[in-house]
C-alpha atoms as a PDB file:
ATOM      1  CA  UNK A   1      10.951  12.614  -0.562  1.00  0.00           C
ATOM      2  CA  UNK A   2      13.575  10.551  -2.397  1.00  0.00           C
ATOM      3  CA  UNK A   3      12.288   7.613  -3.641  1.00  0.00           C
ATOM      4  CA  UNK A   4      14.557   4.663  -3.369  1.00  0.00           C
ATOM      5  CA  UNK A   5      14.572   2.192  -6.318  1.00  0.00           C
ATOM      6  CA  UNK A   6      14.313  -1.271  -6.212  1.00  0.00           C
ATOM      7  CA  UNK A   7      17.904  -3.488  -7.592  1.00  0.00           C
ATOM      8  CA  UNK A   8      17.646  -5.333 -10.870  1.00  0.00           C
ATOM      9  CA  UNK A   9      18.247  -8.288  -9.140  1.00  0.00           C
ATOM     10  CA  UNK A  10      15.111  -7.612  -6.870  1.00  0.00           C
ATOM     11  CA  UNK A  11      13.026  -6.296 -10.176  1.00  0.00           C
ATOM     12  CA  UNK A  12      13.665  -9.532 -11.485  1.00  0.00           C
ATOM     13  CA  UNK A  13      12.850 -11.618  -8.364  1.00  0.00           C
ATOM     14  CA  UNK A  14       9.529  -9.529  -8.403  1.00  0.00           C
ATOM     15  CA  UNK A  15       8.611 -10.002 -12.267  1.00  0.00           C
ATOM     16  CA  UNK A  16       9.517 -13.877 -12.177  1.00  0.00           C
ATOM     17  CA  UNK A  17       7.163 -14.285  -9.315  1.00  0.00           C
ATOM     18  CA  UNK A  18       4.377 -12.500 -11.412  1.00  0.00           C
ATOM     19  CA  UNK A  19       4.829 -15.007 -14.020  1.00  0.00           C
ATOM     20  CA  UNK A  20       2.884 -17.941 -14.669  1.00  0.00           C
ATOM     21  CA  UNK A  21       3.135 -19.877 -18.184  1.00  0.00           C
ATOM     22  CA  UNK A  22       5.467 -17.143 -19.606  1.00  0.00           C
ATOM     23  CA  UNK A  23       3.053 -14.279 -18.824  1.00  0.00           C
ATOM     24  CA  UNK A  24       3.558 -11.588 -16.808  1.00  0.00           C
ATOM     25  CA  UNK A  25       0.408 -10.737 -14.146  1.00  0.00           C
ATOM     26  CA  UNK A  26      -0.700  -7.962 -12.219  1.00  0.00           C
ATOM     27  CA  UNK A  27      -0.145  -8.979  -8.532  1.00  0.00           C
ATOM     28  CA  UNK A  28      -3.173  -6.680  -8.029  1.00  0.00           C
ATOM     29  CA  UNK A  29      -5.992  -7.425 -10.603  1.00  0.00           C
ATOM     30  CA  UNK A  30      -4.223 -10.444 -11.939  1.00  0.00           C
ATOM     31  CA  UNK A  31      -4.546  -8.849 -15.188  1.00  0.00           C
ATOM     32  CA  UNK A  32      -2.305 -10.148 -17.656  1.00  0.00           C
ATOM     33  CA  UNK A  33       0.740  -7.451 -18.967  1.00  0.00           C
ATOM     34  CA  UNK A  34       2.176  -8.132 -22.664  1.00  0.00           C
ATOM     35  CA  UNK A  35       4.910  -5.855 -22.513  1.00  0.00           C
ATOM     36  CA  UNK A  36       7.235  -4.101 -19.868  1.00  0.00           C
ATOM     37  CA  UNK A  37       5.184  -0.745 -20.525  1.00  0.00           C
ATOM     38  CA  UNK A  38       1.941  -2.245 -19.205  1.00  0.00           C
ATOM     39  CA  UNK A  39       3.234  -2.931 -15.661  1.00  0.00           C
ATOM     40  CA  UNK A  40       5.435  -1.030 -13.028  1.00  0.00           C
ATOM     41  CA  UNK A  41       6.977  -2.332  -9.551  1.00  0.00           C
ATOM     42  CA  UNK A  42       5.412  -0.593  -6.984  1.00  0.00           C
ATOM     43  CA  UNK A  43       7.046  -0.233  -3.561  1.00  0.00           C
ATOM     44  CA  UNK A  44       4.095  -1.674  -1.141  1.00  0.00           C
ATOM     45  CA  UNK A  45       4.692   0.411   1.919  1.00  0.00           C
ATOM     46  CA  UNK A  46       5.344   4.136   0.123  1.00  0.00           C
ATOM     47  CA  UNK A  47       8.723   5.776   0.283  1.00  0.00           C
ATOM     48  CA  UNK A  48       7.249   8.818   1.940  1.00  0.00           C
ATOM     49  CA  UNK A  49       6.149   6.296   5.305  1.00  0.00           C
ATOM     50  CA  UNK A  50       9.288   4.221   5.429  1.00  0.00           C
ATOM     51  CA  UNK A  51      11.672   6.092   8.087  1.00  0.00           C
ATOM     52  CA  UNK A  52      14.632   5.875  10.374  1.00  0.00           C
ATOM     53  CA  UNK A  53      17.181   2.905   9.136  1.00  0.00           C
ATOM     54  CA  UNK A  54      16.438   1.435   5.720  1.00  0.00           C
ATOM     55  CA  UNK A  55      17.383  -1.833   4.818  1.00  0.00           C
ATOM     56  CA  UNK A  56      17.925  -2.875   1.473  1.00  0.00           C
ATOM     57  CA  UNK A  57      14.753  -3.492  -0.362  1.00  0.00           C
ATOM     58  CA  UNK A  58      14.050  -6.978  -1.460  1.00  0.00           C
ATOM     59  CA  UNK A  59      11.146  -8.501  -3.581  1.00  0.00           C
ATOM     60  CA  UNK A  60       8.859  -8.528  -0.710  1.00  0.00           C
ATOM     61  CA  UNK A  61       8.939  -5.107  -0.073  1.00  0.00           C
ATOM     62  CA  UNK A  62       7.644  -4.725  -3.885  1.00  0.00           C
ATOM     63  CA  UNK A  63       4.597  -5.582  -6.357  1.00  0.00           C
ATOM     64  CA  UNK A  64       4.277  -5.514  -9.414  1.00  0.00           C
ATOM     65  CA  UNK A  65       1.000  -4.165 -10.960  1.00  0.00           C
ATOM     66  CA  UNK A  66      -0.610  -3.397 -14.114  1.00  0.00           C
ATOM     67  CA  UNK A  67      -0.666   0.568 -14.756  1.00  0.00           C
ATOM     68  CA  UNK A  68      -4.309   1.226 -13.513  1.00  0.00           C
ATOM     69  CA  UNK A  69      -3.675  -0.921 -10.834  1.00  0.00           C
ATOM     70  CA  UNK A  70      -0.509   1.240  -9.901  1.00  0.00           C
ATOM     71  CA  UNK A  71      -2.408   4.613 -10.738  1.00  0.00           C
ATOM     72  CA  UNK A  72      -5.112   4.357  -8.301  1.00  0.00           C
ATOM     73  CA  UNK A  73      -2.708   2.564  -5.012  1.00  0.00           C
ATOM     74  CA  UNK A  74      -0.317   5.733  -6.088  1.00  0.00           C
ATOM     75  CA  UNK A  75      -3.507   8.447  -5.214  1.00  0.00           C
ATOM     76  CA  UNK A  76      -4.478   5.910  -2.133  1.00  0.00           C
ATOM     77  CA  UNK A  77      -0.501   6.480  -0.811  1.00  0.00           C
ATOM     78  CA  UNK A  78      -0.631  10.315  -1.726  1.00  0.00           C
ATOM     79  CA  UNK A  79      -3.533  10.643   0.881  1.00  0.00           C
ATOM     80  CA  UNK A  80      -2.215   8.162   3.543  1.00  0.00           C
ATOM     81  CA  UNK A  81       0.896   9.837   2.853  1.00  0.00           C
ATOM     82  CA  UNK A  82      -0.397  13.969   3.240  1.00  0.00           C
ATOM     83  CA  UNK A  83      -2.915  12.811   6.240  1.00  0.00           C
ATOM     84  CA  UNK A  84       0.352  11.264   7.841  1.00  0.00           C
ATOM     85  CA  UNK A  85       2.200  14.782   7.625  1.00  0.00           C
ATOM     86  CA  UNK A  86      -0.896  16.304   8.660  1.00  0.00           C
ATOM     87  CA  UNK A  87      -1.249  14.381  11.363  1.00  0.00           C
ATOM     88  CA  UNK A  88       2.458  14.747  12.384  1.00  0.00           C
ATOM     89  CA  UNK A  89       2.210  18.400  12.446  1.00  0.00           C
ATOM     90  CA  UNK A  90      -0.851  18.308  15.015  1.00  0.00           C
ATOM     91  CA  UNK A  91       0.967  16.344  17.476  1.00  0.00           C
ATOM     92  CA  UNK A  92       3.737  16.941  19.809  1.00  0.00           C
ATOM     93  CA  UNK A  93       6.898  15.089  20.110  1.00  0.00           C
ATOM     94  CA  UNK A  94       8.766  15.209  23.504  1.00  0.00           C
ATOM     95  CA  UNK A  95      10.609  18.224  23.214  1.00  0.00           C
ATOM     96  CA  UNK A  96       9.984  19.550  20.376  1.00  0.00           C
ATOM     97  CA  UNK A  97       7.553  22.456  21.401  1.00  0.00           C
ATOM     98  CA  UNK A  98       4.102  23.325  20.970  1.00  0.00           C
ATOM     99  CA  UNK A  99       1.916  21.463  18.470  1.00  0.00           C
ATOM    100  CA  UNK A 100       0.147  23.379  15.186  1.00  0.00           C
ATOM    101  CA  UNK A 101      -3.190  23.410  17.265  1.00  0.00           C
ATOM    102  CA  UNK A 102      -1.490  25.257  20.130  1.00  0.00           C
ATOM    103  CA  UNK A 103       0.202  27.444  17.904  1.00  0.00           C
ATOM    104  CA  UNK A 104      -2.716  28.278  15.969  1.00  0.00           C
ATOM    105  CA  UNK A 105      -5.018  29.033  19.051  1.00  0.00           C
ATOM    106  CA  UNK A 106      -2.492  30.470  21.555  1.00  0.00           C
ATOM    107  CA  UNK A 107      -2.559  27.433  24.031  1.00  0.00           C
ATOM    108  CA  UNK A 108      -0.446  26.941  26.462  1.00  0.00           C
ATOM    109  CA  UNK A 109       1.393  23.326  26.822  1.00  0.00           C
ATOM    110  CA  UNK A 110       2.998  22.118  29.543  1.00  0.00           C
ATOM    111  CA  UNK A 111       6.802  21.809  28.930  1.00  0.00           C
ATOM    112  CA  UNK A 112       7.912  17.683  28.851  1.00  0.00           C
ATOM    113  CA  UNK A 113      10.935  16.889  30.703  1.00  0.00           C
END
């Protein structure tokens, strides 16, 4: 997965709409983040679901949260992200053959045309 990150121009669109009387905020919690090392910009759909044509990220395609905010979304898009593959590997696409179920019990599909 390469992950794609956001322009400076964008991370600064993102922090200035996170900040409210000169303070940064979490966009999650709402907690409040003194310093640049107690917040990251977090992509809000995961790199590892966006496919096919990419357009250029802008500041709503991003969030800025706190780090514990950012820690647990990040295990919540591992798991979206691994069911997603699992998922994909259980279910045919036209043409492409015989799914992991079929291949791992010897059934027969019928060949899409």
């Amino acid at each position: 997965m390469i992950r794609v990150p956001f322009p400076r121009a964008v991370e600064r669109a993102i922090v200035e709409r996170a900040t409210e009387g000169g303070r940064v905020y979490c966009e999650g919690c709402g907690a409040g983040c003194r310093s640049r090392a107690d917040y990251e910009i977090d992509h809000i759909v995961p790199e590892g679901v966006r496919m096919g044509e990419r357009e250029p990220l802008s500041a709503e395609d991003g969030k800025l949260l706190c780090i514990k905010c950012h820690d647990r979304k990040t295990r919540r898009d591992v798991a979206e992200i691994a069911r997603a593959k699992r998922l994909e590997g259980r279910h045919r696409v036209i043409g492409a053959g015989p799914t992991e179920i079929a291949r791992r019990y010897g059934l027969k599909q019928e060949t899409n045309r």
